[in-house]
Protein backbone atom coordinates (compact mmCIF):
# COMPACT_ATOMS: atom_id res chain seq x y z
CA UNK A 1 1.41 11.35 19.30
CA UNK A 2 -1.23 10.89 16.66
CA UNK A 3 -0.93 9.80 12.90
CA UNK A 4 -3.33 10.69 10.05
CA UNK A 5 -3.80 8.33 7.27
CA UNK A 6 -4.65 9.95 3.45
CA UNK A 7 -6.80 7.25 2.77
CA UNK A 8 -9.52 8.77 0.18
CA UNK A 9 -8.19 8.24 -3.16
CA UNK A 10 -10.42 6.31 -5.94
CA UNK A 11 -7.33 4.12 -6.59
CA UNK A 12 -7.44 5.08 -10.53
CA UNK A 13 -4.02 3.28 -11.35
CA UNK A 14 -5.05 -0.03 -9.66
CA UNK A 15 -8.34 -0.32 -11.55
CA UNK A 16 -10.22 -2.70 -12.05
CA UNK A 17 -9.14 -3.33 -8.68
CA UNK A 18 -10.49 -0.85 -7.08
CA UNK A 19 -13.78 -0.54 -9.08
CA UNK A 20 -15.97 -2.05 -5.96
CA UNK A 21 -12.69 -1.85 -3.43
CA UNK A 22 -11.14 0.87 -2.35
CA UNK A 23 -7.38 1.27 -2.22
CA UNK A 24 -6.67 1.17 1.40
CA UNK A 25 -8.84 -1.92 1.54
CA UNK A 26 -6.73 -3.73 -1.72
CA UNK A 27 -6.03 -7.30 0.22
CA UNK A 28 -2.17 -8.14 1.29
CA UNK A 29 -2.08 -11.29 2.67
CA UNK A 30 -5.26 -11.83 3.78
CA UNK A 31 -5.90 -8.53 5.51
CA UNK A 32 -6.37 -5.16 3.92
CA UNK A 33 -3.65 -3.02 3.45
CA UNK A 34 -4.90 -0.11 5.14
CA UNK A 35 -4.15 -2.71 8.63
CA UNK A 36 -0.66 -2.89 7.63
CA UNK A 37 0.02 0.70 8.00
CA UNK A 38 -2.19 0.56 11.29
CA UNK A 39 -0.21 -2.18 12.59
CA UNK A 40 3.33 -0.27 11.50
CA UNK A 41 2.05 2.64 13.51
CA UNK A 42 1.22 0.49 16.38
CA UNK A 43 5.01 -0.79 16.37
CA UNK A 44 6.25 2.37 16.42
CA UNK A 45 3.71 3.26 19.55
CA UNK A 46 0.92 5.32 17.92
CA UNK A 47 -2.01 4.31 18.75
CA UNK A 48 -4.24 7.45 18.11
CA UNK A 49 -5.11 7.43 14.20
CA UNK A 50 -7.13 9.79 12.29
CA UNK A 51 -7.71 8.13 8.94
CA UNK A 52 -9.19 10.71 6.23
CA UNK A 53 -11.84 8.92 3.91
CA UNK A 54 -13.72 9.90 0.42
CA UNK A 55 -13.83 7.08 -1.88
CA UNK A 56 -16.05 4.25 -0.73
CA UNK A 57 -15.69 5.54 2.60
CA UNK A 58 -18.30 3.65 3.95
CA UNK A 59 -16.22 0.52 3.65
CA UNK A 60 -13.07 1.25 5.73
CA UNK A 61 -15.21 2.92 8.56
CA UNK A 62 -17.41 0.15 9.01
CA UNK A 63 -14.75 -2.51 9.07
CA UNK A 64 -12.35 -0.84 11.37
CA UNK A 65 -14.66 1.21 13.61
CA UNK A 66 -12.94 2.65 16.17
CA UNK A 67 -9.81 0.82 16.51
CA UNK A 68 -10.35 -1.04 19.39
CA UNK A 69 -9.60 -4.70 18.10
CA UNK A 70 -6.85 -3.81 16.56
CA UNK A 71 -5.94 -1.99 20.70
CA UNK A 72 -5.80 1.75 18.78
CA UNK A 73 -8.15 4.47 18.95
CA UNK A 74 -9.23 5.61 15.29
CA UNK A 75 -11.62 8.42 14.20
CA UNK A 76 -12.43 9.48 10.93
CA UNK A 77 -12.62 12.81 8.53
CA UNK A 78 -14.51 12.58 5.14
CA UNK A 79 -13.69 14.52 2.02
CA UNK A 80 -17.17 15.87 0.39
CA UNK A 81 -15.19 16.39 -2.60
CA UNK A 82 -11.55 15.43 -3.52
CA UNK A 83 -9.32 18.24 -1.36
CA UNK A 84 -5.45 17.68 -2.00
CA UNK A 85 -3.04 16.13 0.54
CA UNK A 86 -3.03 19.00 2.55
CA UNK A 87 -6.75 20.01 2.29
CA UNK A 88 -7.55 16.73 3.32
CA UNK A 89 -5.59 16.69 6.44
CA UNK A 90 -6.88 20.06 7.40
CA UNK A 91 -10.78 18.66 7.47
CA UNK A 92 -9.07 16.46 10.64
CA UNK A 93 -8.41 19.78 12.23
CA UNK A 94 -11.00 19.64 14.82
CA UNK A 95 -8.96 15.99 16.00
CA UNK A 96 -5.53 17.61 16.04
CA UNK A 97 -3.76 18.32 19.41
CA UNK A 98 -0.97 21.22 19.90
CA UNK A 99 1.46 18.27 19.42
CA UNK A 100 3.17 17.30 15.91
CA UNK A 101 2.08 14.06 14.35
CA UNK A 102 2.90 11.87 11.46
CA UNK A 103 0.96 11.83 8.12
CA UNK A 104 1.82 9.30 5.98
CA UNK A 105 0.04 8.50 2.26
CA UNK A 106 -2.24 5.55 2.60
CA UNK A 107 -0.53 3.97 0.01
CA UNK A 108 2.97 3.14 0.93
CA UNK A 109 4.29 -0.15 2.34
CA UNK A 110 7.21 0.84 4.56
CA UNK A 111 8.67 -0.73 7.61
CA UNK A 112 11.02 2.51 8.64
CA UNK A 113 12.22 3.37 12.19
CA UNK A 114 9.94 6.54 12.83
CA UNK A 115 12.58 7.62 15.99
CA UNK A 116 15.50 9.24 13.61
CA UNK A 117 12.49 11.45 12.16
CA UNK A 118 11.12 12.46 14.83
CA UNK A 119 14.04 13.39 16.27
CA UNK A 120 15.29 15.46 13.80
CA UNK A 121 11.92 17.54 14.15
CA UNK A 122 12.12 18.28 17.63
CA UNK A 123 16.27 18.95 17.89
CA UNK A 124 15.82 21.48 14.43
CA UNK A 125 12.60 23.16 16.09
CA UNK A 126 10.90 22.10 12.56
CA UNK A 127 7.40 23.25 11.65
CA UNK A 128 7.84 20.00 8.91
CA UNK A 129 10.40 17.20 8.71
CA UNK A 130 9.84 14.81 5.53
CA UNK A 131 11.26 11.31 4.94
CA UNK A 132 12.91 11.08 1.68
CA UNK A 133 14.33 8.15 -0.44
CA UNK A 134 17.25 7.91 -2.82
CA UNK A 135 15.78 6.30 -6.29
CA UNK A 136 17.46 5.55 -9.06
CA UNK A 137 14.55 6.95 -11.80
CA UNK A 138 13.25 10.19 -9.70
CA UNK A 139 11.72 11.32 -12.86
CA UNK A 140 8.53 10.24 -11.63
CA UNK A 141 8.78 11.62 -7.86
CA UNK A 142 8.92 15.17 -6.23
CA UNK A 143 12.71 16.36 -5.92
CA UNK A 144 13.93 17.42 -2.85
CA UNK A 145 16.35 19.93 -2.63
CA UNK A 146 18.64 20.03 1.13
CA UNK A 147 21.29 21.86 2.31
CA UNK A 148 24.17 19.65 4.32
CA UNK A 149 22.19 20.19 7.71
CA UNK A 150 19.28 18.55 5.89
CA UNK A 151 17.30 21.54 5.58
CA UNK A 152 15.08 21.59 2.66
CA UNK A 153 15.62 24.88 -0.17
CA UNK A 154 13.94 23.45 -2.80
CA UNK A 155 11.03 20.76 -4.24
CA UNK A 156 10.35 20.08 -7.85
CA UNK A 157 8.05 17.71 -9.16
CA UNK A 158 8.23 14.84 -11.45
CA UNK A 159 11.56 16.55 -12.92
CA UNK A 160 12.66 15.74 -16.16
CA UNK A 161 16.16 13.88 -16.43
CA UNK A 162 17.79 17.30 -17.05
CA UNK A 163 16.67 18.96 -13.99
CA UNK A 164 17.46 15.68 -11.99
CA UNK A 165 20.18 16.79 -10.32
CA UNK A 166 19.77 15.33 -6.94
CA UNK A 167 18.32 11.60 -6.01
CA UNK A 168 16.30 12.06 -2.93
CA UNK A 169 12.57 12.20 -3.48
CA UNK A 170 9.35 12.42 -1.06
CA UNK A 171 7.98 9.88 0.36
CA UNK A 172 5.18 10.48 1.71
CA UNK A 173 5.85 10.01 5.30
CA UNK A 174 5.55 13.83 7.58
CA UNK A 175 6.20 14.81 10.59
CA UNK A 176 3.95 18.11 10.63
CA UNK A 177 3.47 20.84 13.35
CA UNK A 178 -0.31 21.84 13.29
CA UNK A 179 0.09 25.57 12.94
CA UNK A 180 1.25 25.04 9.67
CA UNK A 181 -2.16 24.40 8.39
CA UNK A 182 -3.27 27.80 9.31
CA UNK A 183 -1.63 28.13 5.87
CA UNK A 184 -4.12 26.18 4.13
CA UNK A 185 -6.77 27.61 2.49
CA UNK A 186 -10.44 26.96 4.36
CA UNK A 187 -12.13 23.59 2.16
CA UNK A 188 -10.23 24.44 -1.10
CA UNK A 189 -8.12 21.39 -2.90
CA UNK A 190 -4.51 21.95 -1.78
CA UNK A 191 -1.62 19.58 -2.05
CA UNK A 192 1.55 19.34 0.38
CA UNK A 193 4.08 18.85 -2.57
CA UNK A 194 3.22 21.36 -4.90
CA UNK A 195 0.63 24.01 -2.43
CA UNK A 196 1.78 23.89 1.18
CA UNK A 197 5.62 22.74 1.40
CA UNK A 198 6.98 25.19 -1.06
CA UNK A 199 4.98 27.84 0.15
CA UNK A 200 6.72 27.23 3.52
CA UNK A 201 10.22 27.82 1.70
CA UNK A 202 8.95 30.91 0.49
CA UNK A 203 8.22 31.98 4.73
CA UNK A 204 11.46 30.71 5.59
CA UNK A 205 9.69 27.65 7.62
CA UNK A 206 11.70 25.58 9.14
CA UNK A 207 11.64 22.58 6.75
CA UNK A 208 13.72 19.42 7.59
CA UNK A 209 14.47 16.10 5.11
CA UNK A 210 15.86 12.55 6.65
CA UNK A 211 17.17 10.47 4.30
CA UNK A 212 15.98 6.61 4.93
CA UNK A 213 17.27 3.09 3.60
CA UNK A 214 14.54 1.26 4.80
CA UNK A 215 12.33 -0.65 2.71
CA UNK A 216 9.36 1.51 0.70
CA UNK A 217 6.67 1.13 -1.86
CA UNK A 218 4.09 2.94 -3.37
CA UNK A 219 1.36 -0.07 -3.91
CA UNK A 220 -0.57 2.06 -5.96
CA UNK A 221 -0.34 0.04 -9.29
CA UNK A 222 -0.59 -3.08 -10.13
CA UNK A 223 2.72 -4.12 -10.82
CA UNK A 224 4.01 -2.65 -7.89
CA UNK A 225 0.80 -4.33 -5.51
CA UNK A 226 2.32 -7.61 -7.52
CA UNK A 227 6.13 -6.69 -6.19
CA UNK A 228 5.03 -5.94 -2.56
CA UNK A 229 3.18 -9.49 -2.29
CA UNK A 230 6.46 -10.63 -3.45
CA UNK A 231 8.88 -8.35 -0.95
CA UNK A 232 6.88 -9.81 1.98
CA UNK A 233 7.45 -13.22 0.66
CA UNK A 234 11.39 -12.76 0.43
CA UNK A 235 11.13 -11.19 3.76
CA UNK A 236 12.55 -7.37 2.67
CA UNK A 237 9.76 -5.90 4.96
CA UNK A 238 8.85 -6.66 8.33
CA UNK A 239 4.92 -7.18 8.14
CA UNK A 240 2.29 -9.35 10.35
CA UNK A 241 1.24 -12.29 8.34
CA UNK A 242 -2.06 -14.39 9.60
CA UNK A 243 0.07 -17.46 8.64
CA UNK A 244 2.65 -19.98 9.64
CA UNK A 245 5.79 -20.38 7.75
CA UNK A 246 6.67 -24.29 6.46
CA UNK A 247 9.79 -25.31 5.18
CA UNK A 248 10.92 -23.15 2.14
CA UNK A 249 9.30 -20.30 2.61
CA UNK A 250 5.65 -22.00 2.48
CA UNK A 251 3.14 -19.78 4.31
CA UNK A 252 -0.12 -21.46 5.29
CA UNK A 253 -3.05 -20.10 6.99
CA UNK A 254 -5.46 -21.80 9.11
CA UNK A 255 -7.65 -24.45 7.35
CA UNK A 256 -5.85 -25.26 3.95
CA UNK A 257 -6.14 -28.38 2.33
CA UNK A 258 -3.44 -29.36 0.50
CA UNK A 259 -3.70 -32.72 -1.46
CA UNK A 260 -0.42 -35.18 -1.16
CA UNK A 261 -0.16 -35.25 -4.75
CA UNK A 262 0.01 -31.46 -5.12
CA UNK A 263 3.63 -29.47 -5.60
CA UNK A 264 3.98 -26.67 -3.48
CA UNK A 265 6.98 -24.30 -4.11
CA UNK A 266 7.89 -21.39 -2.09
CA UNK A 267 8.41 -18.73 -1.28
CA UNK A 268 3.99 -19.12 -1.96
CA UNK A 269 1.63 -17.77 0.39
CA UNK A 270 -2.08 -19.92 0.35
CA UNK A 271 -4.31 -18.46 2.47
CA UNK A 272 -7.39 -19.74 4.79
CA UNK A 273 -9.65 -22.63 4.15
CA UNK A 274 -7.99 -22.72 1.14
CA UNK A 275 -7.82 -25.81 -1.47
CA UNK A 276 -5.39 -27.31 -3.48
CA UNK A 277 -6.16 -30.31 -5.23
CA UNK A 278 -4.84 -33.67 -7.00
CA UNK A 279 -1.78 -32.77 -8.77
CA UNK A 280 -1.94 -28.39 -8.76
CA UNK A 281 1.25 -26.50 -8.74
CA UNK A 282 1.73 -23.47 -6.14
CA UNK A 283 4.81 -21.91 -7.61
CA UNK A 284 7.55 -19.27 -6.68
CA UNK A 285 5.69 -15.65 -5.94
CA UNK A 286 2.08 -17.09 -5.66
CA UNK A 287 -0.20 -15.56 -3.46
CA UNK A 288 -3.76 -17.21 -2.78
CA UNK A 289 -6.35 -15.69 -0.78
CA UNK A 290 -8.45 -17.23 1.73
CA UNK A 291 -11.17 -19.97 0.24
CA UNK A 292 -9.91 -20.43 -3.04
CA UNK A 293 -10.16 -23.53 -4.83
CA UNK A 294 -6.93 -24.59 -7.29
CA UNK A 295 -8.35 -27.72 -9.22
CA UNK A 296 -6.76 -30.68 -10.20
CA UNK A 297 -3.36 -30.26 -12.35
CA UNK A 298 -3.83 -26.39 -12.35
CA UNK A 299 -0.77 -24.33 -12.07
CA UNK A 300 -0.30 -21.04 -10.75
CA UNK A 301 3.28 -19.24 -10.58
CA UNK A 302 4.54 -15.88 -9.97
CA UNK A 303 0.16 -14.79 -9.34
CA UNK A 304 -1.86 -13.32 -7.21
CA UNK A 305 -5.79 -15.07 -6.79
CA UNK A 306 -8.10 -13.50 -5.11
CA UNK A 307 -10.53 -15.00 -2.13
CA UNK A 308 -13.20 -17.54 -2.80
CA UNK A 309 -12.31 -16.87 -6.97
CA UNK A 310 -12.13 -20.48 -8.17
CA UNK A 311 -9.42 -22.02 -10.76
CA UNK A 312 -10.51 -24.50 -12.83
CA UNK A 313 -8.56 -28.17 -13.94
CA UNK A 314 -5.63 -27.47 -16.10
CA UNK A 315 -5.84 -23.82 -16.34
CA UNK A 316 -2.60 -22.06 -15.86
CA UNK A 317 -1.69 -18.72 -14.36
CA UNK A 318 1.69 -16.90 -14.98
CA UNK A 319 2.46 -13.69 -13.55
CA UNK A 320 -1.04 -11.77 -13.14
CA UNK A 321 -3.48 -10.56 -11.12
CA UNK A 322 -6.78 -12.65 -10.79
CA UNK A 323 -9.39 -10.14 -8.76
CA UNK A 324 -11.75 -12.15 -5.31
CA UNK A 325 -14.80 -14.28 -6.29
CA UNK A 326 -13.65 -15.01 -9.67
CA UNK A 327 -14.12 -18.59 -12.06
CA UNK A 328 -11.59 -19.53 -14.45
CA UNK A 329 -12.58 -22.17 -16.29
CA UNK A 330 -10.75 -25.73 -17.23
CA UNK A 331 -7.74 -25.74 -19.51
CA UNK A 332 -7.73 -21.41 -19.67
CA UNK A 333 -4.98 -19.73 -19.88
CA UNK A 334 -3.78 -16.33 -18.58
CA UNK A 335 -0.89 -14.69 -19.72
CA UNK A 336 1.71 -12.24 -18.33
CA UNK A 337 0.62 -9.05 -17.14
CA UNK A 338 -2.92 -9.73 -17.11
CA UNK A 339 -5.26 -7.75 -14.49
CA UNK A 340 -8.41 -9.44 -14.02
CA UNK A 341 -11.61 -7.85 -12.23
CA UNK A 342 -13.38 -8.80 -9.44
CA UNK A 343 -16.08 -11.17 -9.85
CA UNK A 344 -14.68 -12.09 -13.38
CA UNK A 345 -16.11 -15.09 -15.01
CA UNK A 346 -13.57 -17.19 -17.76
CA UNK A 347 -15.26 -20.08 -20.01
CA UNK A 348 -13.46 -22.73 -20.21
CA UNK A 349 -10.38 -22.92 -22.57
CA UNK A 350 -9.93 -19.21 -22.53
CA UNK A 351 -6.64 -17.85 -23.58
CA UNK A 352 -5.52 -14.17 -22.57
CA UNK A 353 -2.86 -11.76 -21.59
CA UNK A 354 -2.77 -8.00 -20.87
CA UNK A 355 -1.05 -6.00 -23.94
CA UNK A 356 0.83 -4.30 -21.61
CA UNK A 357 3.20 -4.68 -18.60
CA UNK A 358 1.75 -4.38 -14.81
């Protein structure tokens, strides 16, 4: 069976993040988070991966190639111009087989048994079988609609509270017969949730839903990237970590230096080469990327820091997201919420925090 990643969004809600990065290549842990869904896939045994690619395509192609050290085959169809879901997928034509395979967004974190879905496609003869969640806000989702055999009579989109009358939303995760993209207009934009899949109610298709409890997230914002690091840390998703676990939930990767003097509380994540120095703090919920320096007495809690960024002595950082290859100077301060860019230089004594939540 193959798999075909969405992977060419421009990452708008995660900016500045994704100014010079593109979203599938957004670090988790050390590794981008494109490898995550790569290495899910290779759990579930797929191992043939067409990954689609506009935005800063040049970037995941050259640092995946063709799958090999990562023991998959992956080959690669690039968006021109910005085609929809489904108009995306159908570029990858010329890579499909007759068989069905599993598209999945290239933005969700998930750890979900793929065998229940697949299942259902083949026993219900489905030309599409979609994994939905139950949410307690699916005002901000696409409604799905099932009879009690789980077929699918209905989709609405980013309902408002009155129309919410049902709780199970899409989530991004198909499995999709290939004839159904005969339905897909030839290198026009063209979505699956509002172009192809209700268009297949209106044939009569043979559209399936399976409901899942496993763990999901859409890492597409920041505050949401911010609760994934922290979901991996508590352990709610099964993920690969380059890193060996110490005591309380302490994660270190190869090469850290950690002074005697410093206070390390998990569950904290510091990541390769790493240095923590005379008296620093490593709180609950931090997350430091490889080759970062915390300086002496510097505390970081509840944060994500970026690779070889660089925190100065004193400076504090609650809750926020400091971008790779940044300096923060002595004695600054950054406050909740804040999102800081990539390559982001702070004087010392600086004081600042977003206006707004992540």
């Amino acid at each position: 069976m193959k798999a075909v990643i969405i992977a060419g969004g421009s990452g708008t809600r995660l900016r500045p993040l994704t100014y010079n990065t593109p979203k599938p290549m957004m670090p988790l842990f050390e590794k981008p988070f494109l490898q995550h869904q790569l290495e899910w896939l290779r759990r579930q045994g797929i191992t043939s991966v067409i990954i689609n690619l506009h935005y800063l395509s040049d970037a995941i192609a050259n640092y995946f190639g063709d799958g090999s050290s990562l023991g998959m085959e992956i080959v690669y169809s690039l968006e021109e111009n910005p085609m929809g879901t489904a108009g995306a997928v159908k570029l990858a034509a010329e890579h499909f087989d007759g068989d069905p395979m599993v598209v999945i967004n290239g933005d969700i974190l998930t750890d979900v048994d793929l065998k229940q879905l697949l299942s259902v496609h083949h026993s219900k003869q489905a030309q599409a079988t979609l994994m939905m969640l139950r949410v307690t806000d699916p005002t901000s989702y696409g409604l799905v609609f099932t009879e009690t055999d789980g077929r699918i009579i209905r989709f609405l989109e980013k309902p408002s509270w009155d129309e919410a009358t049902v709780d199970t939303v899409n989530a991004g995760i198909y499995v999709l017969s290939p004839e159904i993209f005969d339905y897909v207009p030839e290198r026009e934009a063209f979505s699956f949730e509002r172009g192809l899949f209700p268009l297949l109610l209106k044939l009569d298709a043979r559209v399936y839903g399976v409901t899942t409890g496993a763990y999901w997230i859409d890492i597409g914002s920041p505050g949401k990237y911010l609760q994934a690091h922290s979901d991996i840390l508590m352990g709610r998703v099964e993920v690969e970590l380059p890193a060996t676990k110490h005591g309380q939930g302490v994660w270190l990767a190869p090469g850290v230096e950690i002074d005697p003097s410093a206070e390390i509380r998990g569950p904290a994540y510091i990541g390769s080469r790493s240095r923590i120095r005379k008296r620093a703090s490593v709180r609950e919920f931090s997350v430091i990327g490889d080759d970062v320096t915390v300086d002496d007495r510097a505390i970081i809690e509840r944060a994500l820091v970026g690779a070889k960024s660089t925190i100065g002595e004193d400076a504090v950082i609650h809750q926020c997201i400091v971008g790779q290859r940044c300096v923060i100077g002595a004695a600054a301060k950054l406050g909740h919420h804040l999102v800081l860019a990539d390559d982001s230089v702070l004087g010392r004594g600086t004081h600042l925090a977003a206006s707004s939540g992540l």
